[in-house]
PDB file of N, CA and C in Angstrom:
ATOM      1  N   UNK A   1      25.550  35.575  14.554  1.00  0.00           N
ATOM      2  CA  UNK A   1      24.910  34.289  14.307  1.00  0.00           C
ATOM      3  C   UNK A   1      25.164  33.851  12.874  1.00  0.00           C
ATOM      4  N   UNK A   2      25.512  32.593  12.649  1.00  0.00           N
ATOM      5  CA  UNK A   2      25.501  32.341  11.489  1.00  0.00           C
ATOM      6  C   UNK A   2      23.805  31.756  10.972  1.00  0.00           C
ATOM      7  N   UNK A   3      23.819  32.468   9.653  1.00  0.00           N
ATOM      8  CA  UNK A   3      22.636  32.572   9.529  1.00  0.00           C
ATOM      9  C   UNK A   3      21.827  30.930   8.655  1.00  0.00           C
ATOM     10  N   UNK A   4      23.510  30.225   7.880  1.00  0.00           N
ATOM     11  CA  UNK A   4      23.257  29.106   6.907  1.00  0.00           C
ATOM     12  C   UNK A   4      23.508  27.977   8.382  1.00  0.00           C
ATOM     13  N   UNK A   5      23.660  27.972   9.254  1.00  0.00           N
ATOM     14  CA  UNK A   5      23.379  27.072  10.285  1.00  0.00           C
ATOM     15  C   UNK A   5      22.337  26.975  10.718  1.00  0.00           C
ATOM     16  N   UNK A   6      21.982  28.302  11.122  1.00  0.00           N
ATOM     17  CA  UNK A   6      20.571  28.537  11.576  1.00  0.00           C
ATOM     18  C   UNK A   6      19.405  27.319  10.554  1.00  0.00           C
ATOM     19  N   UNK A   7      19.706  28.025   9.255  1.00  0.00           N
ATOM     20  CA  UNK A   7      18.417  27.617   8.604  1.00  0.00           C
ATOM     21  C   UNK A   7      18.690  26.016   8.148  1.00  0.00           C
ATOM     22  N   UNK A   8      19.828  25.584   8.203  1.00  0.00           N
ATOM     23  CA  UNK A   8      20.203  24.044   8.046  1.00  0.00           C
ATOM     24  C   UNK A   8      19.323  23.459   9.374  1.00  0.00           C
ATOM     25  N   UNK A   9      19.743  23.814  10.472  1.00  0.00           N
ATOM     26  CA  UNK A   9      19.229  23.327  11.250  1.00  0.00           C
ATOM     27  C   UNK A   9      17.632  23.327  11.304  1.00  0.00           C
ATOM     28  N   UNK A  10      16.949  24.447  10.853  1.00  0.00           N
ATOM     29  CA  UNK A  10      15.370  24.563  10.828  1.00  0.00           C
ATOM     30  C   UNK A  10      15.356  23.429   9.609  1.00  0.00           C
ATOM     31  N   UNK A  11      15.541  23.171   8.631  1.00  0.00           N
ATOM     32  CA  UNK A  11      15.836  22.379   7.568  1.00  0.00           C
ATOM     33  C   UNK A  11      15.736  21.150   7.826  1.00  0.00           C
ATOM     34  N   UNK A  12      17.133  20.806   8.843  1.00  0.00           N
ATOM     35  CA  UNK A  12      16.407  19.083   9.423  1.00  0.00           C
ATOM     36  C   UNK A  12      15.677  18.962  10.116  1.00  0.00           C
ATOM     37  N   UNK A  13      15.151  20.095  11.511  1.00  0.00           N
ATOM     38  CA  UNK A  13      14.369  19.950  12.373  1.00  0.00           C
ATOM     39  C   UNK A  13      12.678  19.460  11.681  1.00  0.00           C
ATOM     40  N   UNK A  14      12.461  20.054  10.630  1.00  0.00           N
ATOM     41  CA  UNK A  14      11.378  19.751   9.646  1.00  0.00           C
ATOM     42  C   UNK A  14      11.682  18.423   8.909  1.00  0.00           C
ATOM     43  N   UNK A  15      12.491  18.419   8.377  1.00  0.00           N
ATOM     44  CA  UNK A  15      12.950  17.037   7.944  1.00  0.00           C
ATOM     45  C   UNK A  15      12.451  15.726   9.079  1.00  0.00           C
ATOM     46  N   UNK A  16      13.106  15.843  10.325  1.00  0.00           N
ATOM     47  CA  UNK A  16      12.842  15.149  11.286  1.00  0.00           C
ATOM     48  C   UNK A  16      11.759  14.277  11.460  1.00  0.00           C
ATOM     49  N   UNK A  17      10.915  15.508  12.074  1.00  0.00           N
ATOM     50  CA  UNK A  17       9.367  15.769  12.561  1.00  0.00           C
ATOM     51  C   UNK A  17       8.549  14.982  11.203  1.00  0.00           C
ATOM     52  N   UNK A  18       9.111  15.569  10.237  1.00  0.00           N
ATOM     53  CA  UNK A  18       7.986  14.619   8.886  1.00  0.00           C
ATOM     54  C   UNK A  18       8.077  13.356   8.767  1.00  0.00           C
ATOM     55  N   UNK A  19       9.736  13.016   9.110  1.00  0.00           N
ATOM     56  CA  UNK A  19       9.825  11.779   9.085  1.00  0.00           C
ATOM     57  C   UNK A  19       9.487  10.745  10.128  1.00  0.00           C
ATOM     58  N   UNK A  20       9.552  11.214  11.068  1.00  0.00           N
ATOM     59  CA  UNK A  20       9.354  10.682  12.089  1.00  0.00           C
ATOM     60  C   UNK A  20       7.254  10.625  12.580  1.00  0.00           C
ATOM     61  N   UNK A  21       7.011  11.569  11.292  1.00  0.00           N
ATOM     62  CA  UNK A  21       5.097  11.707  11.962  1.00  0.00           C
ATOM     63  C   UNK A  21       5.356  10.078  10.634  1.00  0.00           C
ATOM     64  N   UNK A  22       5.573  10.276   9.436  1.00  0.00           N
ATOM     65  CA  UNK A  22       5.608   9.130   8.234  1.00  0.00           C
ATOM     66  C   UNK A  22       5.961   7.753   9.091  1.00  0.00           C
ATOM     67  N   UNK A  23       6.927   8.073   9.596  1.00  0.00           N
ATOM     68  CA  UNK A  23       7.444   6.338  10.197  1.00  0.00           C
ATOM     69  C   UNK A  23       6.058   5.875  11.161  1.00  0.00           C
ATOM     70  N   UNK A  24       5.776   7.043  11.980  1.00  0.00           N
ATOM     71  CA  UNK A  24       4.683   6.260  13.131  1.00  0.00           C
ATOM     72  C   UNK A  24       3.668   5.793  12.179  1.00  0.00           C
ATOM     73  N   UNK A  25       2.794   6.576  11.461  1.00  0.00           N
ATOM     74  CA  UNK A  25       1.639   6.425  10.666  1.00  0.00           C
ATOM     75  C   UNK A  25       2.232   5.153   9.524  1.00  0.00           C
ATOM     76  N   UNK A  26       3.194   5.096   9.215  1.00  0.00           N
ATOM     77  CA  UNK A  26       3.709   3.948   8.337  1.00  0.00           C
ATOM     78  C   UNK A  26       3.486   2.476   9.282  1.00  0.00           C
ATOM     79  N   UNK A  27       4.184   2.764  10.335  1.00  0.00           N
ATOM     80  CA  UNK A  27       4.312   1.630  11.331  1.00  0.00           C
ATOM     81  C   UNK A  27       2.810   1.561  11.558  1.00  0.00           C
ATOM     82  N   UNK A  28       1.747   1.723  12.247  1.00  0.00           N
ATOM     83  CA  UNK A  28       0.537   1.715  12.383  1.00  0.00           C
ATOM     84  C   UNK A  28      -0.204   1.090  11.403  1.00  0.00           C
ATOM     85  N   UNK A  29      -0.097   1.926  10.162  1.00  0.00           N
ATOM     86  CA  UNK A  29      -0.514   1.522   8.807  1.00  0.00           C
ATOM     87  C   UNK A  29       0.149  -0.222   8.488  1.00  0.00           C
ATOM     88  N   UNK A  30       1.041  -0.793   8.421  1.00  0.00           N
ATOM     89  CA  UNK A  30       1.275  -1.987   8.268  1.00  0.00           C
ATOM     90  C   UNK A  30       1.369  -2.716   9.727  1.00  0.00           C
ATOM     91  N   UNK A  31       1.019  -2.373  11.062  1.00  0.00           N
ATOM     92  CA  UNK A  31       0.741  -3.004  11.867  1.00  0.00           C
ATOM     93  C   UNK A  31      -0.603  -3.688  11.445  1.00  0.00           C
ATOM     94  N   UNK A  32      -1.458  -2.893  11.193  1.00  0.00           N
ATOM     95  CA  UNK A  32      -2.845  -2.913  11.108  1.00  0.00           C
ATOM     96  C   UNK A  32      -2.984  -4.014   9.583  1.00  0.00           C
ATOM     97  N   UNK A  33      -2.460  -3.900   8.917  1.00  0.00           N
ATOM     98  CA  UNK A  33      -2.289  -4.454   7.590  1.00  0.00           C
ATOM     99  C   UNK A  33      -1.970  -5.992   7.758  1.00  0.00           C
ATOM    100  N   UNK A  34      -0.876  -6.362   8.487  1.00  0.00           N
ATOM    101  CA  UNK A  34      -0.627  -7.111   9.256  1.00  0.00           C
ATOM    102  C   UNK A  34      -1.509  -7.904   9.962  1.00  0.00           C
ATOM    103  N   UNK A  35      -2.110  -7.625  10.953  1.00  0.00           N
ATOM    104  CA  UNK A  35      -3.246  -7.866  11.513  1.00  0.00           C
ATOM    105  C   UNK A  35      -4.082  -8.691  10.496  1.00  0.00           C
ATOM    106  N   UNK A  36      -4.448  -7.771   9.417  1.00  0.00           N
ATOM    107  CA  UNK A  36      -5.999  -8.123   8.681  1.00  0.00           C
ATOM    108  C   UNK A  36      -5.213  -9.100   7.644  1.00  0.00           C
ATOM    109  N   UNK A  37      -4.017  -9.841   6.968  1.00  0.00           N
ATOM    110  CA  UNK A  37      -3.627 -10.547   6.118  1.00  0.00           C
ATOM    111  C   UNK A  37      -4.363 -12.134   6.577  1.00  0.00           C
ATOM    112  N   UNK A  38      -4.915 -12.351   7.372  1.00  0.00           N
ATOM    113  CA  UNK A  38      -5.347 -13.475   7.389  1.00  0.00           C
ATOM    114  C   UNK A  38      -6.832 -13.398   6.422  1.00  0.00           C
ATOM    115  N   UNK A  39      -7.479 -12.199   6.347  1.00  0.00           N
ATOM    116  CA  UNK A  39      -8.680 -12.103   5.973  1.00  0.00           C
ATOM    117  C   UNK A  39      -8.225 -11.739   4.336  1.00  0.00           C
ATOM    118  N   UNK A  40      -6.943 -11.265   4.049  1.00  0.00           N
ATOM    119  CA  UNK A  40      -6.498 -10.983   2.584  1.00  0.00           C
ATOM    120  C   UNK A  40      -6.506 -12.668   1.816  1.00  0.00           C
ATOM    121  N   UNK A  41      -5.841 -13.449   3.275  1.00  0.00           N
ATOM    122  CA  UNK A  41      -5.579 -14.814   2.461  1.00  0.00           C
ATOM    123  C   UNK A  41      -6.529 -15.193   1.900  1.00  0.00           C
ATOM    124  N   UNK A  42      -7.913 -15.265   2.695  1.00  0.00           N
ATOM    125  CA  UNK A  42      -8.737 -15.849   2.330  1.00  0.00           C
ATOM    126  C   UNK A  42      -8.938 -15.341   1.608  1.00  0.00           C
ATOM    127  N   UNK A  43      -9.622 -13.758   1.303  1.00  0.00           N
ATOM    128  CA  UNK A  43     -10.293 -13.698   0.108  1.00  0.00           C
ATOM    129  C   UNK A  43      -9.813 -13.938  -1.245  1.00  0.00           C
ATOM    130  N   UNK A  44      -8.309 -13.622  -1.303  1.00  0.00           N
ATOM    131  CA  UNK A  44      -7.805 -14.623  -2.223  1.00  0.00           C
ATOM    132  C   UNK A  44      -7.246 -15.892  -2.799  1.00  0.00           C
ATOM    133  N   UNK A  45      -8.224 -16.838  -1.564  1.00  0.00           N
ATOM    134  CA  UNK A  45      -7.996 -18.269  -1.793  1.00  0.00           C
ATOM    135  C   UNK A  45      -9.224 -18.271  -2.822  1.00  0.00           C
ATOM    136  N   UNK A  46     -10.188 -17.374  -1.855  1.00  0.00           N
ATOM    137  CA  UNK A  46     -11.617 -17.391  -2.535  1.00  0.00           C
ATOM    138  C   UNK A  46     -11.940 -17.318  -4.289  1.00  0.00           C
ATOM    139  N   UNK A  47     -11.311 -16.095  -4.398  1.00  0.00           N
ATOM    140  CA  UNK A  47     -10.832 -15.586  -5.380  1.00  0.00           C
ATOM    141  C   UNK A  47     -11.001 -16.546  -6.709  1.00  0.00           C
ATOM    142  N   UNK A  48     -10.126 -16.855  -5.773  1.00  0.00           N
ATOM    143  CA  UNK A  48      -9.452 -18.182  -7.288  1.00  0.00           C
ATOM    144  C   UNK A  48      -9.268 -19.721  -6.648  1.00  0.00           C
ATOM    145  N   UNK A  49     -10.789 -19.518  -6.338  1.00  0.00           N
ATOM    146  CA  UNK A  49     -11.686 -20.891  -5.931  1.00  0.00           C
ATOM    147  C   UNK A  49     -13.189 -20.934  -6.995  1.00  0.00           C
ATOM    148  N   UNK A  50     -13.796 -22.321  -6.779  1.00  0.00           N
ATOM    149  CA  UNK A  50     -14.976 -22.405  -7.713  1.00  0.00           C
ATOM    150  C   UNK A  50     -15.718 -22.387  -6.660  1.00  0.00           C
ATOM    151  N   UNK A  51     -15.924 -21.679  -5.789  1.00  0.00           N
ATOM    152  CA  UNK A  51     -17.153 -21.166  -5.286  1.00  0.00           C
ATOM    153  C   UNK A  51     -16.715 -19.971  -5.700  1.00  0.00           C
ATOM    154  N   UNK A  52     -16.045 -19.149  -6.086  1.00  0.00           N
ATOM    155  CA  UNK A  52     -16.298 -17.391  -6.728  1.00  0.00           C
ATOM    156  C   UNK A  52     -16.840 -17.538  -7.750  1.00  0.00           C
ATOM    157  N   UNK A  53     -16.492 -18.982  -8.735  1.00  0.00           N
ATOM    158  CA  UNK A  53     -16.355 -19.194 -10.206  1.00  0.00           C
ATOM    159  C   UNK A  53     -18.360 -18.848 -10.101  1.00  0.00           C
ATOM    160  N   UNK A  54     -18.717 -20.080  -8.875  1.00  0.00           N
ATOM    161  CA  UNK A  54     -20.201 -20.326  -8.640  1.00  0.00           C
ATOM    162  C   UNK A  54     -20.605 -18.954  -8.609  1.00  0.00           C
ATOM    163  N   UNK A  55     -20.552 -18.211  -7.462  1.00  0.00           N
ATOM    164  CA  UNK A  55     -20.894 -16.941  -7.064  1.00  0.00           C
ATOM    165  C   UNK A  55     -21.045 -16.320  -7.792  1.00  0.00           C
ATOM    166  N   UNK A  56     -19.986 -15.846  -9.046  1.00  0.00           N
ATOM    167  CA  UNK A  56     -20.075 -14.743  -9.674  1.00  0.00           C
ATOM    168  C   UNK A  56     -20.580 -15.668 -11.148  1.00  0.00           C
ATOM    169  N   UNK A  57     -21.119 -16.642 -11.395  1.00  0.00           N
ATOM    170  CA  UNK A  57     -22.095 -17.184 -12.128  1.00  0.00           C
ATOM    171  C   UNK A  57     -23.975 -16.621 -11.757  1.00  0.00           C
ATOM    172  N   UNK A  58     -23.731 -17.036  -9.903  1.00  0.00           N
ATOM    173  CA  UNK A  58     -25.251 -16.529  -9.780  1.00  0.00           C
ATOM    174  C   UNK A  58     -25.476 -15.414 -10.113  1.00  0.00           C
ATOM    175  N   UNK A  59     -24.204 -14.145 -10.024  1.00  0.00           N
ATOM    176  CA  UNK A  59     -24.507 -12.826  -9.873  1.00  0.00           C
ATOM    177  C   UNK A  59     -24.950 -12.906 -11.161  1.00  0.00           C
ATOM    178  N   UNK A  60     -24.347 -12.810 -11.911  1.00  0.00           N
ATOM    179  CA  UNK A  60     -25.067 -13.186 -13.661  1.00  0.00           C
ATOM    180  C   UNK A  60     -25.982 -13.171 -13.809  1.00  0.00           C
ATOM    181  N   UNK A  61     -26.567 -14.479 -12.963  1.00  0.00           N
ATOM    182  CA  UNK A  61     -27.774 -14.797 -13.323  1.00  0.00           C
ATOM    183  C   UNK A  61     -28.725 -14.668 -12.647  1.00  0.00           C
ATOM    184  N   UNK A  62     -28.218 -13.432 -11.858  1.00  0.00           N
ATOM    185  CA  UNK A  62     -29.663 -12.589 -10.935  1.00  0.00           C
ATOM    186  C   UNK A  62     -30.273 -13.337 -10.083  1.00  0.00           C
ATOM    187  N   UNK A  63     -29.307 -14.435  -9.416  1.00  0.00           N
ATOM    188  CA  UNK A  63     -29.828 -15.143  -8.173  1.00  0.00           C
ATOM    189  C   UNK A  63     -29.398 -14.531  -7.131  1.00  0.00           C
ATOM    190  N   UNK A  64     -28.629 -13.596  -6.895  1.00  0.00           N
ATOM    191  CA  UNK A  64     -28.408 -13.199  -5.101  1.00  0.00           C
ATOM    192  C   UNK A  64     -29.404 -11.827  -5.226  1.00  0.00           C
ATOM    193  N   UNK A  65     -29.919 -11.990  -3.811  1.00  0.00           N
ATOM    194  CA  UNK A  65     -30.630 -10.793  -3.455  1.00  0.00           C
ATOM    195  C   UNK A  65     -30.045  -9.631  -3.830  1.00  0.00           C
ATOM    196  N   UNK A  66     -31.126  -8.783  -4.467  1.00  0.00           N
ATOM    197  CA  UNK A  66     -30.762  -6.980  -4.936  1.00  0.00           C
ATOM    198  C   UNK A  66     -29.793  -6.011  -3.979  1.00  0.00           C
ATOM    199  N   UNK A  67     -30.256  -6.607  -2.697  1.00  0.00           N
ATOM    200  CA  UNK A  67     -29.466  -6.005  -1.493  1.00  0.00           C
ATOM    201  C   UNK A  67     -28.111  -6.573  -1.316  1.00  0.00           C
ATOM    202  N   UNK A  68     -27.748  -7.419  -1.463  1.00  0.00           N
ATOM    203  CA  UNK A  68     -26.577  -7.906  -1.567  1.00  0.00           C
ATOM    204  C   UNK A  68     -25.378  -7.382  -1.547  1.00  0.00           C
ATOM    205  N   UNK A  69     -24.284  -6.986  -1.371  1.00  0.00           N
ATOM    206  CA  UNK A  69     -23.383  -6.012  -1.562  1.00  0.00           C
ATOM    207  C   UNK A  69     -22.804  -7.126  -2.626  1.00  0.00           C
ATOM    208  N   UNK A  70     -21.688  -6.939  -3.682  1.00  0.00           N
ATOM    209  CA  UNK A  70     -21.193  -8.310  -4.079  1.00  0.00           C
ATOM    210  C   UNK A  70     -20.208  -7.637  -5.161  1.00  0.00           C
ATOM    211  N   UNK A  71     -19.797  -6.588  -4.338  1.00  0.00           N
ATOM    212  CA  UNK A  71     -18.488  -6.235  -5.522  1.00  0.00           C
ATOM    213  C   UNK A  71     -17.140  -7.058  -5.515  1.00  0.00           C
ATOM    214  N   UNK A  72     -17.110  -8.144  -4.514  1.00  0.00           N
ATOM    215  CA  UNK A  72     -16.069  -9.127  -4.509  1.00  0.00           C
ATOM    216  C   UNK A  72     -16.129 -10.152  -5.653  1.00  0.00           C
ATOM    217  N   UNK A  73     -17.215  -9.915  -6.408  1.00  0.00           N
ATOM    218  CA  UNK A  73     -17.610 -10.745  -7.513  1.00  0.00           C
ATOM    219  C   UNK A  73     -16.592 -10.233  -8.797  1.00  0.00           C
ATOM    220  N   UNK A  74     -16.905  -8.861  -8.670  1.00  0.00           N
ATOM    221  CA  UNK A  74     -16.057  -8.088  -9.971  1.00  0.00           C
ATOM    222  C   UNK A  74     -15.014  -8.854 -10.131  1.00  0.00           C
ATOM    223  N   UNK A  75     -14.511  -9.004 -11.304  1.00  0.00           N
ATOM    224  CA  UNK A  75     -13.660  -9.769 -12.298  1.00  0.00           C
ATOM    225  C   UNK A  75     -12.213  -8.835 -11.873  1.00  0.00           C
ATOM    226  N   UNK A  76     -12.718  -7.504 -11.496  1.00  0.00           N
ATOM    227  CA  UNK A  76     -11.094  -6.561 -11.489  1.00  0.00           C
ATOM    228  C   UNK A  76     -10.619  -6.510  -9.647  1.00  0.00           C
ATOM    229  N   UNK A  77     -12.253  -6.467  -9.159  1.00  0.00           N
ATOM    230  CA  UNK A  77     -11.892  -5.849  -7.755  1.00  0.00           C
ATOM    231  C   UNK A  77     -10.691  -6.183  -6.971  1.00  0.00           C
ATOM    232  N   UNK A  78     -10.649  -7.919  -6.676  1.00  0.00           N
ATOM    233  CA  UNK A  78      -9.307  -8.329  -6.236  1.00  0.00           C
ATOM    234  C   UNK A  78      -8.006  -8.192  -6.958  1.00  0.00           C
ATOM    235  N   UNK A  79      -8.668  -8.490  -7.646  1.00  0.00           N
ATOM    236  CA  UNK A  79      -7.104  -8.386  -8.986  1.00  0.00           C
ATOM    237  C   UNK A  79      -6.310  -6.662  -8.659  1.00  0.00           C
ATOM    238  N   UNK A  80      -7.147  -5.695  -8.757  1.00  0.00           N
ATOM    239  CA  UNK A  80      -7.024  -4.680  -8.622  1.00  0.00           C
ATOM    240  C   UNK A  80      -6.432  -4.014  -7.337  1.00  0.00           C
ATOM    241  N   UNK A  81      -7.072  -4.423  -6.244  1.00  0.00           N
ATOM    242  CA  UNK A  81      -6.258  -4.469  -4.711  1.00  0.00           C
ATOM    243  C   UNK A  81      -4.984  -5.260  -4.894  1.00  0.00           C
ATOM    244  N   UNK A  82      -4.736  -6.405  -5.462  1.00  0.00           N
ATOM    245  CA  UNK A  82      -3.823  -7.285  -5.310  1.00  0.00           C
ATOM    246  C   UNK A  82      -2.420  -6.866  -5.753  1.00  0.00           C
ATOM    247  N   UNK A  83      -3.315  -5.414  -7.284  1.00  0.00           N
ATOM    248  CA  UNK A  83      -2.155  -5.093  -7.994  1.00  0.00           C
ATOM    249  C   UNK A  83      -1.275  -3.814  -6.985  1.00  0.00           C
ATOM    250  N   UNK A  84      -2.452  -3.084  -5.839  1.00  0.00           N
ATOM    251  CA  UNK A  84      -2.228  -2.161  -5.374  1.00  0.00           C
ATOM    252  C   UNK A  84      -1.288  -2.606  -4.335  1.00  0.00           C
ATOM    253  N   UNK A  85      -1.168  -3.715  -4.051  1.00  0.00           N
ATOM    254  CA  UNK A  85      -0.742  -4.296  -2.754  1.00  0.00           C
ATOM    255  C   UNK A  85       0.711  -4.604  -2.631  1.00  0.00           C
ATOM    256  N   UNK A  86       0.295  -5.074  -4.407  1.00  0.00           N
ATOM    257  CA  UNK A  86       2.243  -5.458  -4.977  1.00  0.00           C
ATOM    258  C   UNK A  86       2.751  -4.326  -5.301  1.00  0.00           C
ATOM    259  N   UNK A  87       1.938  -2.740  -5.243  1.00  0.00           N
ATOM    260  CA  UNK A  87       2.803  -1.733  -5.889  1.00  0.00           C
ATOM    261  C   UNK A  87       3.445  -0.949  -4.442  1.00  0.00           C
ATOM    262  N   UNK A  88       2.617  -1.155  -3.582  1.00  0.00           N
ATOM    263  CA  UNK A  88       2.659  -0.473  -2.338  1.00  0.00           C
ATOM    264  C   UNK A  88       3.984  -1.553  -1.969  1.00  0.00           C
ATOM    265  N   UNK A  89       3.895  -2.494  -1.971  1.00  0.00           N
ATOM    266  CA  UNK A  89       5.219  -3.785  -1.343  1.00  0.00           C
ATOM    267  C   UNK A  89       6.915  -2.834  -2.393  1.00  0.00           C
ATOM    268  N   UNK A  90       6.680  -2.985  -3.485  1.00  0.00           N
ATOM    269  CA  UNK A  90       7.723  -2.355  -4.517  1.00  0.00           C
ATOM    270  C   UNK A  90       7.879  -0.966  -3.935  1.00  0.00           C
ATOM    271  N   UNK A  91       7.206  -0.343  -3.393  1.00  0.00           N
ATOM    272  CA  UNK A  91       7.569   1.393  -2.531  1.00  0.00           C
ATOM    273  C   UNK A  91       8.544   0.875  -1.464  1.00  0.00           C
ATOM    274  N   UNK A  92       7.656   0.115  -0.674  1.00  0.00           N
ATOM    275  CA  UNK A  92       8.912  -0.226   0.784  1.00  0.00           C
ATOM    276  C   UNK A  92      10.083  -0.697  -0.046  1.00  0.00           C
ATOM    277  N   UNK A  93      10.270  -1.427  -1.125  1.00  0.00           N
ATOM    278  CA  UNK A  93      11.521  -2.166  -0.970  1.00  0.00           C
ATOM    279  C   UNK A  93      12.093  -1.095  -1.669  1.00  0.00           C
ATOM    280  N   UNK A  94      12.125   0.162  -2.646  1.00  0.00           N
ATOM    281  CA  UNK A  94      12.912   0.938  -3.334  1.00  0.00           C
ATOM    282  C   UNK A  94      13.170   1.855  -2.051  1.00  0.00           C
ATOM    283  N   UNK A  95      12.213   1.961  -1.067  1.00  0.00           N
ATOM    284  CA  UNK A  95      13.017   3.014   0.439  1.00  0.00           C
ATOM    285  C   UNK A  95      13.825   2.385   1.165  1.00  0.00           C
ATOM    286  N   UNK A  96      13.535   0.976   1.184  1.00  0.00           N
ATOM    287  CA  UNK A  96      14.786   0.336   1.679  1.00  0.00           C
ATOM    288  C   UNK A  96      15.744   0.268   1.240  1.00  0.00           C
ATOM    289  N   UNK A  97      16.092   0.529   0.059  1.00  0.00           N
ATOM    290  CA  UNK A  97      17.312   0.355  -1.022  1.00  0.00           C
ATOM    291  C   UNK A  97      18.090   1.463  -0.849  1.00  0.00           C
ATOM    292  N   UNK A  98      17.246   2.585  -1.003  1.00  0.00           N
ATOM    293  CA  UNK A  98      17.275   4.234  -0.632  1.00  0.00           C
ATOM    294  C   UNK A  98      18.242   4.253   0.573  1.00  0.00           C
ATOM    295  N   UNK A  99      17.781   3.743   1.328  1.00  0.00           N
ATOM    296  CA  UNK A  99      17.940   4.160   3.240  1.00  0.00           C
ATOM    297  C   UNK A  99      19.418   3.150   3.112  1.00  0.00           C
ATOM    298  N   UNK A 100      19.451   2.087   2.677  1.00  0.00           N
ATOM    299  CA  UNK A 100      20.489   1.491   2.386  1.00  0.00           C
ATOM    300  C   UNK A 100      22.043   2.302   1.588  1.00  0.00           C
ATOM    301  N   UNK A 101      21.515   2.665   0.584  1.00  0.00           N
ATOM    302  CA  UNK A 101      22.313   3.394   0.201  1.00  0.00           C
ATOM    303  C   UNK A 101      23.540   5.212   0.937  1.00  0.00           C
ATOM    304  N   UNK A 102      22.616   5.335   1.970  1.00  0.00           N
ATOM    305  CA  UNK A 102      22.680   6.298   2.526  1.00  0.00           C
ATOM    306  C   UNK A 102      23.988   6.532   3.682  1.00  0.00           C
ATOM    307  N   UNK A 103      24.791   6.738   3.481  1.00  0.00           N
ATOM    308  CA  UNK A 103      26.578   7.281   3.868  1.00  0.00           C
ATOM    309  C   UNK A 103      25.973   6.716   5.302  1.00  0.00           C
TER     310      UNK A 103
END
């Protein structure tokens, strides 16, 4: 038996399988992502609308109820997803470049 075949082959067979569990869970993962961009639009129409400007004036000024959830108010929160969103977009396109490049 050759033994550097053998283990080439265990080599891609793992290779495979990882890639292929990454692609489904990738595909899923931006199916789903997909899906919910209508609710991204909005919140960043919202965002950088003057009803947030309003909103996150009342929060200030201790007009919304204590119970309130209202971390969409934070000055970073969207900004911060938005930045995560454009870094995650810059991953796909350097694997596409990758996969492109590839004999």
């Amino acid at each position: 038996m050759d033994e550097r075949r053998i283990a080439r082959i265990r080599e891609m067979e793992t290779a495979l399988n990882e890639w292929v569990d990454l692609g489904n869970k990738g595909e899923e993962l931006l199916e789903e992502m997909t899906t919910h961009l209508p609710s991204l639009e909005r919140l960043v129409a919202y965002y950088s609308s003057p009803d947030w400007m309003r909103d996150h004036d009342a929060s200030d000024e201790g007009l919304l109820p204590p119970d309130l959830p209202h971390g969409v108010l934070s000055e970073d929160a969207v900004f911060d997803l938005l930045t995560q969103l454009y870094g995650l977009c810059g991953i796909v396109k350097d694997i596409e470049q990758r996969l492109g490049k590839i004999p």
